[in-house]
PDB file of N, CA and C in Angstrom:
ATOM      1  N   UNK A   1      -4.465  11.204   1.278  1.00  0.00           N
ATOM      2  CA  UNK A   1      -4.930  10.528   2.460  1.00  0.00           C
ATOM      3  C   UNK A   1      -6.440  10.381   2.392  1.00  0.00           C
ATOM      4  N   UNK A   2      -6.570   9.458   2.723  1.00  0.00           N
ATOM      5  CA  UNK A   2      -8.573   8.979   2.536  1.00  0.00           C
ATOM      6  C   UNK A   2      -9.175   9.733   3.919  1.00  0.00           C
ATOM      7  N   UNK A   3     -10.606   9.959   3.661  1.00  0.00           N
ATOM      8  CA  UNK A   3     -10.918  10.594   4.517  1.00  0.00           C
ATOM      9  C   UNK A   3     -11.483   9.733   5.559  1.00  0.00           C
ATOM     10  N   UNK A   4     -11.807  10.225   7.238  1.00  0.00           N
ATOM     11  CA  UNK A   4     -12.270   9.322   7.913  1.00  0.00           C
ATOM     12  C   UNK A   4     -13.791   8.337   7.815  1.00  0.00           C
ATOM     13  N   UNK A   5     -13.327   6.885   7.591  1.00  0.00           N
ATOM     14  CA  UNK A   5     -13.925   6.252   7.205  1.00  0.00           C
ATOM     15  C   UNK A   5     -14.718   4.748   8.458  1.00  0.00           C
ATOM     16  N   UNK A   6     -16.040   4.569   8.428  1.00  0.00           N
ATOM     17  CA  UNK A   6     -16.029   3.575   9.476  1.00  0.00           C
ATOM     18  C   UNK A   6     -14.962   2.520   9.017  1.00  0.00           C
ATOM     19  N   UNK A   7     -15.043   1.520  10.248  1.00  0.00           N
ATOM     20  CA  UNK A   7     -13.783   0.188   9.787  1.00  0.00           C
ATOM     21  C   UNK A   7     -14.319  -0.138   8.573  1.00  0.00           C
ATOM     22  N   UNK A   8     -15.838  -0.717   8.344  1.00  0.00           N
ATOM     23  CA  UNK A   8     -15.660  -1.665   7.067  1.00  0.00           C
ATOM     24  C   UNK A   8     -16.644  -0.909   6.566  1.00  0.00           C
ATOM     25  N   UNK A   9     -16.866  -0.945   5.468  1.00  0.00           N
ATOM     26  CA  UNK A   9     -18.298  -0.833   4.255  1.00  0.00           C
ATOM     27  C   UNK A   9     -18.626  -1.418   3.340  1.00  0.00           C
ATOM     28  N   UNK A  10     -19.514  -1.815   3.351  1.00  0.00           N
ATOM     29  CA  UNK A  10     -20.018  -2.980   2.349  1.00  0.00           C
ATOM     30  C   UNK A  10     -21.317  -2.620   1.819  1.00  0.00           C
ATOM     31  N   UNK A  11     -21.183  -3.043   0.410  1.00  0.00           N
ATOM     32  CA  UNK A  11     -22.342  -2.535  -0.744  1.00  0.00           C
ATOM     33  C   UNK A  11     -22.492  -3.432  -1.304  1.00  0.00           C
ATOM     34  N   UNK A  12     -23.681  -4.562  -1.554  1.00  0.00           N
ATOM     35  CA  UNK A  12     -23.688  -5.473  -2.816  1.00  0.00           C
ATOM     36  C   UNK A  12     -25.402  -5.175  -3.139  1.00  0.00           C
ATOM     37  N   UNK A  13     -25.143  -6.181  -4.296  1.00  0.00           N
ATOM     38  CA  UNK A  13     -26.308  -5.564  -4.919  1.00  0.00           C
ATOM     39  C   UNK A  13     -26.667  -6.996  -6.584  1.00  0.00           C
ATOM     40  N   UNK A  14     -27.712  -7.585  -6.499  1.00  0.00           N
ATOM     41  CA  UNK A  14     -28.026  -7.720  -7.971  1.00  0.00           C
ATOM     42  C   UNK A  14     -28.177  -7.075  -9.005  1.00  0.00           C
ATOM     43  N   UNK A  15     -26.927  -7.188 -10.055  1.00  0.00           N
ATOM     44  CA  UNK A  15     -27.337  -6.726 -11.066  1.00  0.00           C
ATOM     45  C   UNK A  15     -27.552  -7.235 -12.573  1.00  0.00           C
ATOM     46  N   UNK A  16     -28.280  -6.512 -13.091  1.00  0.00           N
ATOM     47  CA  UNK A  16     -28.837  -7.336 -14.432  1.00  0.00           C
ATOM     48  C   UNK A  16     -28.962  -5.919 -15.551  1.00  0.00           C
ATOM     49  N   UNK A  17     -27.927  -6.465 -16.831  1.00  0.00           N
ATOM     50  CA  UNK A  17     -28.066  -5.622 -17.870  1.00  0.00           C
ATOM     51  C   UNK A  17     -29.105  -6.008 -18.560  1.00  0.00           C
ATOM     52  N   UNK A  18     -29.626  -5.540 -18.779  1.00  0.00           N
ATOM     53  CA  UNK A  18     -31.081  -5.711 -19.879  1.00  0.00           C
ATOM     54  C   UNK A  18     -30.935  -5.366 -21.627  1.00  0.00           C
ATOM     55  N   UNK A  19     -30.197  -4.054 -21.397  1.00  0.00           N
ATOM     56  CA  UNK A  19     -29.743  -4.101 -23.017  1.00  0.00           C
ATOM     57  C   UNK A  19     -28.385  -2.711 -22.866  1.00  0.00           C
ATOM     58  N   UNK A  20     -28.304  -2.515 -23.894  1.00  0.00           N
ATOM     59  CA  UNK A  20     -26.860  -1.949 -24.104  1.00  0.00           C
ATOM     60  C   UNK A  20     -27.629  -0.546 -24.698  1.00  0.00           C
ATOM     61  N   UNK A  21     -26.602   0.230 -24.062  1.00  0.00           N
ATOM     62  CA  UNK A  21     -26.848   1.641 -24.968  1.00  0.00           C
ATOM     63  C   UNK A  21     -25.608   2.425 -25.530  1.00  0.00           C
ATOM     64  N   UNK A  22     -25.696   3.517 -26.221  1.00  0.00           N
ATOM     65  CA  UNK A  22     -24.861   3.862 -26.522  1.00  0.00           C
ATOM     66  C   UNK A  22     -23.528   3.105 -27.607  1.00  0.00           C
ATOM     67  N   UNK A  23     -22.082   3.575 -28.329  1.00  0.00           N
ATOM     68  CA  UNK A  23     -21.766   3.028 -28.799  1.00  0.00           C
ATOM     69  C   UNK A  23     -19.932   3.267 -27.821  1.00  0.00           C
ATOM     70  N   UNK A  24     -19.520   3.893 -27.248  1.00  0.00           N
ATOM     71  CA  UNK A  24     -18.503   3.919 -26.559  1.00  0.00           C
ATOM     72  C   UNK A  24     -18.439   2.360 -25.676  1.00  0.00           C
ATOM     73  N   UNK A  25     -18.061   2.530 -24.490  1.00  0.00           N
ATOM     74  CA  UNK A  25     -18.003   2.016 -23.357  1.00  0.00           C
ATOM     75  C   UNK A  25     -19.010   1.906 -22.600  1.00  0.00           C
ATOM     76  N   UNK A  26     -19.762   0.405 -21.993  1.00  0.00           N
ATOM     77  CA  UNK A  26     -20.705   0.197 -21.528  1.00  0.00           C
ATOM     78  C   UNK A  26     -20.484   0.068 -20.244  1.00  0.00           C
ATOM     79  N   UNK A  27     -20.732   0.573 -19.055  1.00  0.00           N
ATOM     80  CA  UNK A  27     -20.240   0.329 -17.806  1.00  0.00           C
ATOM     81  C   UNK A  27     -21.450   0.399 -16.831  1.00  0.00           C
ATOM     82  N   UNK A  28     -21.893  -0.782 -16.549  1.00  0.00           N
ATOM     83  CA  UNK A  28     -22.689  -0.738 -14.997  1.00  0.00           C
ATOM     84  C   UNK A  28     -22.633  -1.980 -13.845  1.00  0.00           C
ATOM     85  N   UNK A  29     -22.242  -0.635 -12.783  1.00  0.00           N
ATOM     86  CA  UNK A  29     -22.209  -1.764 -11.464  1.00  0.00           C
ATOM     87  C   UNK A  29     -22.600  -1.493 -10.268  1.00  0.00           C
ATOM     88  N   UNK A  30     -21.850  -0.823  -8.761  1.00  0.00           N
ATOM     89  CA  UNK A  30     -21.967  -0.924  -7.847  1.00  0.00           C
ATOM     90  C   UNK A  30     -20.613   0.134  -7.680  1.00  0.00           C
ATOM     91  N   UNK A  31     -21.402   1.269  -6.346  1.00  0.00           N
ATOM     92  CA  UNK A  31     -19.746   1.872  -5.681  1.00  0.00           C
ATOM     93  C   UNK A  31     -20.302   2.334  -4.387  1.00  0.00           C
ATOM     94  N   UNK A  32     -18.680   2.723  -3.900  1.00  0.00           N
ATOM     95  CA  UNK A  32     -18.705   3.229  -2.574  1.00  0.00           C
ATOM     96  C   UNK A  32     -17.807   4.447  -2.711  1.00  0.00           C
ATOM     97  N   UNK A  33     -18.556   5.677  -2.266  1.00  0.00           N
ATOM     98  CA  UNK A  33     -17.954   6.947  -2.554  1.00  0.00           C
ATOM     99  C   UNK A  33     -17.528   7.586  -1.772  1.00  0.00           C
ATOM    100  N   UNK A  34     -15.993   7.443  -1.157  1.00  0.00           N
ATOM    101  CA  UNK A  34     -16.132   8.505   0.173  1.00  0.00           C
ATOM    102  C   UNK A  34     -16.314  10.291   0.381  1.00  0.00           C
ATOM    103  N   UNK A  35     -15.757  10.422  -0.958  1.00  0.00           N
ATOM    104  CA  UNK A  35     -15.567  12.067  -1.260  1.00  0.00           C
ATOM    105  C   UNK A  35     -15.446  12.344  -3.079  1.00  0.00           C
ATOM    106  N   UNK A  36     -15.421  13.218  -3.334  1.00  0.00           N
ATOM    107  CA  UNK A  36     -14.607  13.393  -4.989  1.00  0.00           C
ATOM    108  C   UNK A  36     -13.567  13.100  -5.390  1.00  0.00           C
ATOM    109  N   UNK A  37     -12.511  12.601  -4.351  1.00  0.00           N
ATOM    110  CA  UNK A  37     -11.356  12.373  -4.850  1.00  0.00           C
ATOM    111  C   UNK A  37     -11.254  10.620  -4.482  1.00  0.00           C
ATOM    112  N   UNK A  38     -12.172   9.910  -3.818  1.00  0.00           N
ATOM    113  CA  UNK A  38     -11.830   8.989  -3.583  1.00  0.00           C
ATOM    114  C   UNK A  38     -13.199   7.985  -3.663  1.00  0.00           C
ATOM    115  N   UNK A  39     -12.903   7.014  -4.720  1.00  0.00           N
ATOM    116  CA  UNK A  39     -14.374   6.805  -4.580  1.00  0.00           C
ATOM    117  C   UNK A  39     -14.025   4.867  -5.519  1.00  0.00           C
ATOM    118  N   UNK A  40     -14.745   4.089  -5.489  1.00  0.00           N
ATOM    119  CA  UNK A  40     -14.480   2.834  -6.169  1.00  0.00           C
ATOM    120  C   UNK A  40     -15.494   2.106  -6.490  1.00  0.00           C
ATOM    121  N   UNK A  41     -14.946   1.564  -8.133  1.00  0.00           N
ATOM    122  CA  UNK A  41     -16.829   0.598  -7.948  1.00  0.00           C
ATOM    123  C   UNK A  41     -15.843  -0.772  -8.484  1.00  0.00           C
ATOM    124  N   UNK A  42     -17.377  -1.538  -9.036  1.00  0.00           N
ATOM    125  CA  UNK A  42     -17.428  -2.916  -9.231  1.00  0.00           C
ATOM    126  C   UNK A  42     -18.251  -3.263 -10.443  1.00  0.00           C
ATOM    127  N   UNK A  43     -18.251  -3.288 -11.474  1.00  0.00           N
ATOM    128  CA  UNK A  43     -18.830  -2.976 -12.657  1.00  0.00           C
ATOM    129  C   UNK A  43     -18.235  -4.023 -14.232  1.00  0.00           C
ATOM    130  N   UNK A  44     -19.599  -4.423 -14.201  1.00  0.00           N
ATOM    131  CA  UNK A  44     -19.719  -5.147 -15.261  1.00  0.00           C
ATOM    132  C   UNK A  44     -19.449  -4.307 -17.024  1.00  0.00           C
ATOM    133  N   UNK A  45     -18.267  -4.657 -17.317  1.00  0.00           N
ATOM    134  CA  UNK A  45     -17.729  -3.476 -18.810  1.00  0.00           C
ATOM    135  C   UNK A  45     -17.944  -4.232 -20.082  1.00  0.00           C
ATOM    136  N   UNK A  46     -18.770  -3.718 -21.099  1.00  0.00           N
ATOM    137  CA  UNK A  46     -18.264  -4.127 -22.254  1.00  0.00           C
ATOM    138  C   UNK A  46     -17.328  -3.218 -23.042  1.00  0.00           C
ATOM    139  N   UNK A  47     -16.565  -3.405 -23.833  1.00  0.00           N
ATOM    140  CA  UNK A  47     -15.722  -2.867 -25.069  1.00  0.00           C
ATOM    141  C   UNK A  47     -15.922  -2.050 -26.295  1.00  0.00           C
ATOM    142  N   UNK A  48     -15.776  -1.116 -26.246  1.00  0.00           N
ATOM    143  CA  UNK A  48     -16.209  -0.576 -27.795  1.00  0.00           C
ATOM    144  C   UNK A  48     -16.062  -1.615 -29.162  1.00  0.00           C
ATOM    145  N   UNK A  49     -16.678  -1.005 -29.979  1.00  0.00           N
ATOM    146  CA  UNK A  49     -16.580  -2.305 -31.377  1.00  0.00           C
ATOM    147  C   UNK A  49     -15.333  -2.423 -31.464  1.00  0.00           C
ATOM    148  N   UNK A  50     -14.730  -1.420 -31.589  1.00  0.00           N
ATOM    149  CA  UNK A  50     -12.934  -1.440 -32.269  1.00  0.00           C
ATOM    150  C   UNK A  50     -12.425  -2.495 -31.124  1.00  0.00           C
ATOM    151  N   UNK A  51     -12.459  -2.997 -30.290  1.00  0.00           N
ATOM    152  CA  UNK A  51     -12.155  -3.628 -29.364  1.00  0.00           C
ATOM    153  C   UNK A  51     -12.775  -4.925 -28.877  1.00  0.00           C
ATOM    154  N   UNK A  52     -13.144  -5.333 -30.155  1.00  0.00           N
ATOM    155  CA  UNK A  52     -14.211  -6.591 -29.694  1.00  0.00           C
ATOM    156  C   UNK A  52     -15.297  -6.714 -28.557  1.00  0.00           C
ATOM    157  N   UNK A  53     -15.981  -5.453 -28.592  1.00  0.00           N
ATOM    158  CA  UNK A  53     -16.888  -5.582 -27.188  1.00  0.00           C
ATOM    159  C   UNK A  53     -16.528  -6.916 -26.186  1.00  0.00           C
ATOM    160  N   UNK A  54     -16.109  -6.882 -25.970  1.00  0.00           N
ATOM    161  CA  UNK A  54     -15.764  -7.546 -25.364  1.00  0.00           C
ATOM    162  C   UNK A  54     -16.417  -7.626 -23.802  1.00  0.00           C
ATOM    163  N   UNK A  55     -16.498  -8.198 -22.711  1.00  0.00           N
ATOM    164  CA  UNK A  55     -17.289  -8.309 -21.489  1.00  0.00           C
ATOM    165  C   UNK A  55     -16.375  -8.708 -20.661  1.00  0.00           C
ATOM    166  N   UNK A  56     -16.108  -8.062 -19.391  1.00  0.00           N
ATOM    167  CA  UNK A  56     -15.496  -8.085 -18.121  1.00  0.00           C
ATOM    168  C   UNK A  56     -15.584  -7.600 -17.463  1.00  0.00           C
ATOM    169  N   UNK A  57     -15.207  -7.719 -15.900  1.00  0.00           N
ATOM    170  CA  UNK A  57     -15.889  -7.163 -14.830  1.00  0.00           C
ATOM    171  C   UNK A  57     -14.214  -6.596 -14.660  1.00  0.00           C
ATOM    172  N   UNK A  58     -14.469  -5.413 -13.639  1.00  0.00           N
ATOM    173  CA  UNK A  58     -13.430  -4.295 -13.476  1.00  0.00           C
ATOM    174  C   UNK A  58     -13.769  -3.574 -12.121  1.00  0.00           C
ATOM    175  N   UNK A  59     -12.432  -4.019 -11.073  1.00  0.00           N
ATOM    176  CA  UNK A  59     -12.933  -3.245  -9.567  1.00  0.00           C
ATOM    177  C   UNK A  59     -11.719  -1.588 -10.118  1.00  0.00           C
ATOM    178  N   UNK A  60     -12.293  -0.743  -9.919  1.00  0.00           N
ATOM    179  CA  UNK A  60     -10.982   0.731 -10.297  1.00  0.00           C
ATOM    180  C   UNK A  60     -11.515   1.272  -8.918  1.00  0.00           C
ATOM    181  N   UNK A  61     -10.902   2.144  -9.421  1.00  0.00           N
ATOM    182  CA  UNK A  61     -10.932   3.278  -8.258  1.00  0.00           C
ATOM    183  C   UNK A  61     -10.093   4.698  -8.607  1.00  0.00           C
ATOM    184  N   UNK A  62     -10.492   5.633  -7.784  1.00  0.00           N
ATOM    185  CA  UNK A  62     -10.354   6.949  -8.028  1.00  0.00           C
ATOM    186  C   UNK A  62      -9.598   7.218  -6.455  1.00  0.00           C
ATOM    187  N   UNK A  63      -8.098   7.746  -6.413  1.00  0.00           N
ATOM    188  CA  UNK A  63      -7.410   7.429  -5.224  1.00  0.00           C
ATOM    189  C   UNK A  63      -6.893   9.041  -4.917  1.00  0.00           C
ATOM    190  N   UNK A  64      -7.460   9.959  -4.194  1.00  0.00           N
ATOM    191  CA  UNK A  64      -6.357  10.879  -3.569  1.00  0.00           C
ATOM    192  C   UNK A  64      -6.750  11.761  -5.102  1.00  0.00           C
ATOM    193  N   UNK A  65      -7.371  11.830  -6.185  1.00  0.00           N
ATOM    194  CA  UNK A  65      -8.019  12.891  -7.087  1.00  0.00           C
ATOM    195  C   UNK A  65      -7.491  11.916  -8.323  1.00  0.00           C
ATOM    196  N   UNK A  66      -6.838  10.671  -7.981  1.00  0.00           N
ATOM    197  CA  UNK A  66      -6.253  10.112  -9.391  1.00  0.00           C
ATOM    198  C   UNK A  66      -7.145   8.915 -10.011  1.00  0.00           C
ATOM    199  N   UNK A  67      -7.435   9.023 -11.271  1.00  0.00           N
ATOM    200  CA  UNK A  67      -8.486   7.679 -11.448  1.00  0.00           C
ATOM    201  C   UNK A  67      -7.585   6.904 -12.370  1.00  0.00           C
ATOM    202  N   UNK A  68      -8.377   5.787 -12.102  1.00  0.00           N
ATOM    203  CA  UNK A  68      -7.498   4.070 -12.315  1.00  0.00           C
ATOM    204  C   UNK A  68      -6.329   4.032 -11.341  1.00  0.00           C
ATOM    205  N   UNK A  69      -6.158   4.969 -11.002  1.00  0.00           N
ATOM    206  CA  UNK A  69      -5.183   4.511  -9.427  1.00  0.00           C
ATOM    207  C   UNK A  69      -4.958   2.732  -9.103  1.00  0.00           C
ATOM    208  N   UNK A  70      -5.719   2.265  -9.206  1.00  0.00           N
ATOM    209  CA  UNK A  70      -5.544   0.743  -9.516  1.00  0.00           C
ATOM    210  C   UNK A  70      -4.381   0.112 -10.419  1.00  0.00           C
ATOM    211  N   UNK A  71      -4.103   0.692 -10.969  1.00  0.00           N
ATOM    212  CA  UNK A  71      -2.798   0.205 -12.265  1.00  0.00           C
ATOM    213  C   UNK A  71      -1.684   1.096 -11.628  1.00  0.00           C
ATOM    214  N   UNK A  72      -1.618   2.260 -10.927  1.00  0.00           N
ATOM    215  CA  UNK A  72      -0.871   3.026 -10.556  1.00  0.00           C
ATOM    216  C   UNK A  72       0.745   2.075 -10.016  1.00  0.00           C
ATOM    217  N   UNK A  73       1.543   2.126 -10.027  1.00  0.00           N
ATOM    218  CA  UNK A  73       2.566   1.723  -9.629  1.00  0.00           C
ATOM    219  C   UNK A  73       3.010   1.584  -7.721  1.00  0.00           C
ATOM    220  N   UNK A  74       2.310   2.657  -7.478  1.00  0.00           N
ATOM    221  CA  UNK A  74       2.168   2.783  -6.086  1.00  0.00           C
ATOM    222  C   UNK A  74       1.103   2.560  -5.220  1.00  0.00           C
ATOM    223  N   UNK A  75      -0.222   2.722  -6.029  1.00  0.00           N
ATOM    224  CA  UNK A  75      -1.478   2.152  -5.413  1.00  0.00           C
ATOM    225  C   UNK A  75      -2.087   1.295  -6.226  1.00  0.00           C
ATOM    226  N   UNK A  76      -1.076   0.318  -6.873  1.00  0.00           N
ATOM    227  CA  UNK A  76      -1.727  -1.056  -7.742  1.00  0.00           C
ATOM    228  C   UNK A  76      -2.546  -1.913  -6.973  1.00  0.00           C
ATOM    229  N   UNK A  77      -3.774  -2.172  -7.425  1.00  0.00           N
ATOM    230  CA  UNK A  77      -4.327  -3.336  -6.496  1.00  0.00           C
ATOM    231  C   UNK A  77      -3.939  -5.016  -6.782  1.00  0.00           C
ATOM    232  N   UNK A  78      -4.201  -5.760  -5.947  1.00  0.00           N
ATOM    233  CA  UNK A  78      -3.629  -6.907  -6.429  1.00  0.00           C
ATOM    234  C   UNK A  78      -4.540  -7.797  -7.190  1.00  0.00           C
ATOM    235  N   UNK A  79      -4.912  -9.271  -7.399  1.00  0.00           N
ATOM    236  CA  UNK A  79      -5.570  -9.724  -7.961  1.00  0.00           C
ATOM    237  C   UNK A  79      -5.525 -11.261  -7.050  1.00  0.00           C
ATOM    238  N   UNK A  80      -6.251 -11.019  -6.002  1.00  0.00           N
ATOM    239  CA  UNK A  80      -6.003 -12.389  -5.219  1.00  0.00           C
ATOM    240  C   UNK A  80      -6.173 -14.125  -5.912  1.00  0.00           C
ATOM    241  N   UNK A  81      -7.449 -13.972  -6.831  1.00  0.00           N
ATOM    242  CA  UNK A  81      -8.022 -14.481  -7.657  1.00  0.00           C
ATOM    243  C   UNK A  81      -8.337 -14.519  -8.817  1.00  0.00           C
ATOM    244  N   UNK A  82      -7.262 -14.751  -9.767  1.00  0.00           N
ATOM    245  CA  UNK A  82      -7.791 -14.343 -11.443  1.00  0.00           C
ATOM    246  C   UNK A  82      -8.959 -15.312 -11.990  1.00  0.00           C
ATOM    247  N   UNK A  83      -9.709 -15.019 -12.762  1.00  0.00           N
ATOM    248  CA  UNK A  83     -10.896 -15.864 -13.022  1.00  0.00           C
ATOM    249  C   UNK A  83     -11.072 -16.038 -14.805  1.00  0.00           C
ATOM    250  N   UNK A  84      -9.597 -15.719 -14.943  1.00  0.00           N
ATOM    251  CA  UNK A  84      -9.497 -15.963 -16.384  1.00  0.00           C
ATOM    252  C   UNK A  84     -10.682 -15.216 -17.256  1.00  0.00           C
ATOM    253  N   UNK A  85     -11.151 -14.128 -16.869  1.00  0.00           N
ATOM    254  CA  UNK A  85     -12.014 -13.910 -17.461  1.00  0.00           C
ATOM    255  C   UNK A  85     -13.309 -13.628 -17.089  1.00  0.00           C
ATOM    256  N   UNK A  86     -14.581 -12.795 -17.306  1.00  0.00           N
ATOM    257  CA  UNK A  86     -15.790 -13.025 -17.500  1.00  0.00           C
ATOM    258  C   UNK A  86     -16.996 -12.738 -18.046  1.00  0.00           C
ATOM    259  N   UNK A  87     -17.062 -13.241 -19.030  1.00  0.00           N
ATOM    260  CA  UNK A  87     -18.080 -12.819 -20.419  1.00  0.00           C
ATOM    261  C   UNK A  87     -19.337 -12.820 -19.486  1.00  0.00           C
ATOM    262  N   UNK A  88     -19.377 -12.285 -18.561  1.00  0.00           N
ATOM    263  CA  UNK A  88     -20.651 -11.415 -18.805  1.00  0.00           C
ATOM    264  C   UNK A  88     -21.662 -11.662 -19.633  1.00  0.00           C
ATOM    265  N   UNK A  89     -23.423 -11.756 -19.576  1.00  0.00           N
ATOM    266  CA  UNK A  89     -24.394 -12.189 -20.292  1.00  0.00           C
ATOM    267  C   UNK A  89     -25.484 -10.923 -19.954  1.00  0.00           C
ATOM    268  N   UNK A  90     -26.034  -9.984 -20.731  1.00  0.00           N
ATOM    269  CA  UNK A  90     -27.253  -9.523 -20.873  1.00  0.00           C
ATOM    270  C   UNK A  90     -28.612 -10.670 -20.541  1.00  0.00           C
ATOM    271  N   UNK A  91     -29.260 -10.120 -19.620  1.00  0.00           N
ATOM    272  CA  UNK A  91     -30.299 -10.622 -18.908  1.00  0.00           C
ATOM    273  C   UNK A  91     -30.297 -11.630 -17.879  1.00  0.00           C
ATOM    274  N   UNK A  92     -28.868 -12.167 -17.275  1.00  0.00           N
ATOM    275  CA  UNK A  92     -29.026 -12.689 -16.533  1.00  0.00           C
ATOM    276  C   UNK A  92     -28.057 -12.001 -15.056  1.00  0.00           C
ATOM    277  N   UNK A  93     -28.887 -12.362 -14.098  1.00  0.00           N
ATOM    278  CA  UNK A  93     -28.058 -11.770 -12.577  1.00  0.00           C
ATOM    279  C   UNK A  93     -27.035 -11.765 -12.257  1.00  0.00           C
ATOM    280  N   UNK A  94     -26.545 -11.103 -11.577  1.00  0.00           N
ATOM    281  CA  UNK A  94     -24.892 -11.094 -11.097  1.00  0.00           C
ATOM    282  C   UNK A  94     -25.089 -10.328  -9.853  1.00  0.00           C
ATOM    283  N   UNK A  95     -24.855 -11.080  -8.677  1.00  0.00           N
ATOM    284  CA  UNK A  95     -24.626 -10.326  -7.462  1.00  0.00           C
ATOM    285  C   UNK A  95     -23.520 -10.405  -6.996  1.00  0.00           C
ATOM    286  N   UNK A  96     -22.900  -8.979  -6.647  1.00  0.00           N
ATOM    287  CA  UNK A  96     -21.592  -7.949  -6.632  1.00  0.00           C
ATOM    288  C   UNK A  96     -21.613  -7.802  -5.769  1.00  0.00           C
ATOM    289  N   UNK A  97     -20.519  -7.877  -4.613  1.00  0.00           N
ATOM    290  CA  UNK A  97     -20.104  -7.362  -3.557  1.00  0.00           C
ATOM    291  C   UNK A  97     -18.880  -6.239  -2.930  1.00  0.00           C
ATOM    292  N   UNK A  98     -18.993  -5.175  -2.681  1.00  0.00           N
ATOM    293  CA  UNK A  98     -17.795  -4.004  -2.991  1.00  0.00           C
ATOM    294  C   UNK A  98     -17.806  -4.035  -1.119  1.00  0.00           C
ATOM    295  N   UNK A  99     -16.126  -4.147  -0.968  1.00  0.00           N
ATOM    296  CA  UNK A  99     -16.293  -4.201   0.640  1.00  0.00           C
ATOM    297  C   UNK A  99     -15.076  -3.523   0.999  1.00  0.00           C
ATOM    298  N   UNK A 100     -15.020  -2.094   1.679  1.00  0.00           N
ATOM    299  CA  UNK A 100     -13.847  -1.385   1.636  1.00  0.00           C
ATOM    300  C   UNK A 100     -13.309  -1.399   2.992  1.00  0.00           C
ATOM    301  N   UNK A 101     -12.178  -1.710   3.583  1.00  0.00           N
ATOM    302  CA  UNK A 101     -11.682  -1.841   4.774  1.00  0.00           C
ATOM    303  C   UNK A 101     -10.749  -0.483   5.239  1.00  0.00           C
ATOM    304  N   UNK A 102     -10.386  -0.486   6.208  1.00  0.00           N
ATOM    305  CA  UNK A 102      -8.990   0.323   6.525  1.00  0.00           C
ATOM    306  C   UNK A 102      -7.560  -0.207   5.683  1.00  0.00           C
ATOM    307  N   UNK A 103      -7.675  -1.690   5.369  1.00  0.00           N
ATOM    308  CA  UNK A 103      -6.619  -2.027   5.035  1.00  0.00           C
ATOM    309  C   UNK A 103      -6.919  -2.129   3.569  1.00  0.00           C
ATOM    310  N   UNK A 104      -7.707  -1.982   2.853  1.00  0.00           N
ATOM    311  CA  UNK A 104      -7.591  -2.475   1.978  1.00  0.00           C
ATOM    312  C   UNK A 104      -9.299  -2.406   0.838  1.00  0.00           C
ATOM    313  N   UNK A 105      -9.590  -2.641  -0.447  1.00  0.00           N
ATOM    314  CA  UNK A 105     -10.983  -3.134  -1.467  1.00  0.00           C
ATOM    315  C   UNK A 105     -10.420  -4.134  -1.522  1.00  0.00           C
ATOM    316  N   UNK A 106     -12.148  -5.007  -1.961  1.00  0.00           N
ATOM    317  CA  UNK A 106     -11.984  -6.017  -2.041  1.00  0.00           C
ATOM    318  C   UNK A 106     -13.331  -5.916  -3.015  1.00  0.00           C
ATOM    319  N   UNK A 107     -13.699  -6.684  -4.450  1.00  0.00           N
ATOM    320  CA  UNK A 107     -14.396  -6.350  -5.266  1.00  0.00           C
ATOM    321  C   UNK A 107     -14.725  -8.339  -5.505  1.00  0.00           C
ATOM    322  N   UNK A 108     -16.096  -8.839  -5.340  1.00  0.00           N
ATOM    323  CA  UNK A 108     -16.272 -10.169  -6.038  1.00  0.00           C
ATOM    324  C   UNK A 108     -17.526  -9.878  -6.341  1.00  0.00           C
ATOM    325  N   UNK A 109     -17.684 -11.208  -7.076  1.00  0.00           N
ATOM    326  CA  UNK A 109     -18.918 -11.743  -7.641  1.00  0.00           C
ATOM    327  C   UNK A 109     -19.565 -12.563  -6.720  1.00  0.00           C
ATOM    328  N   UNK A 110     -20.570 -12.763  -6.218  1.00  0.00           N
ATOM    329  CA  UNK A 110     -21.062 -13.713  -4.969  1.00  0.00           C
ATOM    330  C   UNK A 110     -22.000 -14.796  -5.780  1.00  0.00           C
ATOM    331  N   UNK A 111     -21.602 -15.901  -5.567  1.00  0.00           N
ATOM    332  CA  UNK A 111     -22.456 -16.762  -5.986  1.00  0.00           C
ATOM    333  C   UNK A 111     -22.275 -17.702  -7.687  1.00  0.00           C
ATOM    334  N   UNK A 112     -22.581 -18.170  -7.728  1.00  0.00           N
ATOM    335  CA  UNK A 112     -22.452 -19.167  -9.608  1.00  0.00           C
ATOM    336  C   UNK A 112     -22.510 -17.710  -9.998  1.00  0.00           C
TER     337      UNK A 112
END
């Protein structure tokens, strides 16, 4: 059970990768944390090499102590809007909007 939360919350934010570090998994974005067990972001991912680095944006979440809870069978999120994709570009902006309701996340990109 989530803990008591106002009705809505909303977090956005410009963001801009500048360069890459590390050789795993590249992950930076935006979250809203209610506790340790429950918490969600909005985050621009690249891919390890073995995986074609690849670039996409990824709303997850951490549900009740479980993470990726998002794929979960019982707390799957939906995908109102598929966008086929989004390669993602080093050095240029992306403003993110993370907006958590009673009913529901809701994770976009605002703007071109």
């Amino acid at each position: 059970m989530l803990p008591l939360l106002p009705r809505t919350v909303t977090v956005e934010a410009t963001l801009i990768v500048h360069r890459l570090l590390g050789r795993d998994w590249k992950i930076a974005g935006i979250g809203i944390f209610a506790d340790r067990r429950n918490y969600w972001h909005l985050a621009l991912v690249e891919a390890p090499e073995h995986m074609g680095r690849r670039h996409f944006a990824e709303l997850a979440e951490m549900l009740d102590g479980v993470w990726n809870a998002h794929g979960e069978p019982a707390t799957h999120l939906t995908t109102e809007e598929d966008t086929g994709g989004f390669d993602w570009q080093i050095g240029r902006p992306y403003r993110l909007r993370l907006t958590l309701t009673k009913e529901g996340i809701i994770g976009e990109r605002v703007g071109g």
